[in-house]
Protein backbone atom coordinates (compact mmCIF):
# COMPACT_ATOMS: atom_id res chain seq x y z
CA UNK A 1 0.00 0.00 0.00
CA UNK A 2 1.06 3.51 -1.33
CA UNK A 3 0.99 6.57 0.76
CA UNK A 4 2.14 9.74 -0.67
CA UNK A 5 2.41 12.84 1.14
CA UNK A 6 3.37 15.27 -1.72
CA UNK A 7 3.91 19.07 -1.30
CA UNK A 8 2.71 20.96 -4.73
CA UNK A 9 2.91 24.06 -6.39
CA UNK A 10 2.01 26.10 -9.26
CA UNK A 11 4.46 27.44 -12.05
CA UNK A 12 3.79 29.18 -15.61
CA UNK A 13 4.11 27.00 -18.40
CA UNK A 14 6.53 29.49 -19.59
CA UNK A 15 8.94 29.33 -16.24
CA UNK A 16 8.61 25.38 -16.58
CA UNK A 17 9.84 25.36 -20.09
CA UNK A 18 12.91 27.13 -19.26
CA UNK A 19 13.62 24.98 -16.44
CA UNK A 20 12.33 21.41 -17.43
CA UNK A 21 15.13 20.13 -15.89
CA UNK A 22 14.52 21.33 -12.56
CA UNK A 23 10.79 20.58 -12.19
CA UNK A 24 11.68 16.94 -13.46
CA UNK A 25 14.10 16.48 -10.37
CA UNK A 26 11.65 18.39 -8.14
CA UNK A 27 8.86 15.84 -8.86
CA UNK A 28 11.18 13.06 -9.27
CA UNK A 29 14.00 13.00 -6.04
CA UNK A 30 11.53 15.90 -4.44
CA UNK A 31 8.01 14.20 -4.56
CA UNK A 32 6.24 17.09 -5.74
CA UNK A 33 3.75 17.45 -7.67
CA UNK A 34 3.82 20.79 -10.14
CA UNK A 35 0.86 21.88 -11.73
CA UNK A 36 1.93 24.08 -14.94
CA UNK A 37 -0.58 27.03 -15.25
CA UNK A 38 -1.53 28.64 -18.27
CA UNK A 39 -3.44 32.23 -18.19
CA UNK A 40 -3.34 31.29 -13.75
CA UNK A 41 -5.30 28.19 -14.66
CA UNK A 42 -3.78 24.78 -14.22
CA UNK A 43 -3.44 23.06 -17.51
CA UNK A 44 -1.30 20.37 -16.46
CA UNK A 45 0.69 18.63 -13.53
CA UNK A 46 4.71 16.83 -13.33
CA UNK A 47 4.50 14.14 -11.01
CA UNK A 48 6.44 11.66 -9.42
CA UNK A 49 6.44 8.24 -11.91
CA UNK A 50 5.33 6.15 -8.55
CA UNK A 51 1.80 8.89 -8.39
CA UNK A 52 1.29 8.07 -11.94
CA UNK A 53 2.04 4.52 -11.70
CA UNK A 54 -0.61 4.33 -8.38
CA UNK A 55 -3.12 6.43 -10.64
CA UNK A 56 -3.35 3.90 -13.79
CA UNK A 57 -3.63 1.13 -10.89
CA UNK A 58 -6.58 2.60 -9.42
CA UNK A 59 -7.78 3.35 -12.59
CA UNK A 60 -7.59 -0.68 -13.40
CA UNK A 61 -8.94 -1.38 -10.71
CA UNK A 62 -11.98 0.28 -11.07
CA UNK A 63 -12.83 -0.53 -14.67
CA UNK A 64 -12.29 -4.34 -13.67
CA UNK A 65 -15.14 -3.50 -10.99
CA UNK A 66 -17.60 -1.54 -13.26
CA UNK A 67 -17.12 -4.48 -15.56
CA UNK A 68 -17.86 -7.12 -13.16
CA UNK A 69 -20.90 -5.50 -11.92
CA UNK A 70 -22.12 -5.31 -15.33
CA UNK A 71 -22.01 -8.67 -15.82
CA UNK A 72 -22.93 -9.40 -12.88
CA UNK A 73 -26.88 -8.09 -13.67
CA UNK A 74 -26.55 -9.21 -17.46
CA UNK A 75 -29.07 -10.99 -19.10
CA UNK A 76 -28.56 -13.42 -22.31
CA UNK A 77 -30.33 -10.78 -23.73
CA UNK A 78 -27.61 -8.34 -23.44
CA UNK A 79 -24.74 -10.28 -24.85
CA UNK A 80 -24.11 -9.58 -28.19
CA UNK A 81 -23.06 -12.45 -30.21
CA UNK A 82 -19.75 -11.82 -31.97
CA UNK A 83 -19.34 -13.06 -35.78
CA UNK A 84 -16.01 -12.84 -37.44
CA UNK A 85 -15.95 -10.60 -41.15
CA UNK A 86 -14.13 -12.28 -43.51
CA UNK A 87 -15.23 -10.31 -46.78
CA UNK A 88 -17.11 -7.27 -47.04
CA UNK A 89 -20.56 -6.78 -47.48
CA UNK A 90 -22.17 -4.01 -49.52
């Protein structure tokens, strides 16, 4: 189990650009998470690879759930049969 106490902050798109370098290491070795603003509105974020990695998990995990409750209440009547095209019709 994951937990991540991360500190964040807010730069320009602009100021990150310059200094890619530098926000990479600070999310990276630092743990932060930068949100790149555009216009003072956050258009992005750099975060640490292990947040991103626990984000697509979680992610997983909850489409594997949404799926088993929907077949869980399926009917015969929902399942579409599936049938192979081997030339086109038309």
């Amino acid at each position: 189990m994951y937990v991540l106490y991360m500190a964040s902050v807010e730069i320009p798109v602009t100021e990150a650009r310059a200094h890619i370098s530098d926000v990479t290491n600070r999310a990276e070795y630092g743990g932060e998470i930068i949100y790149l603003t555009r216009h003072n509105r956050r258009a992005a974020a750099v975060v640490p690879a292990e947040a991103a990695e626990l984000l697509e998990k979680l992610e997983d995990l909850a489409d594997v759930e949404e799926v088993r409750q929907v077949l869980a209440t399926a009917t015969d009547e929902d399942f579409v049969p599936f049938r192979r095209r081997t030339r086109r019709e038309g």
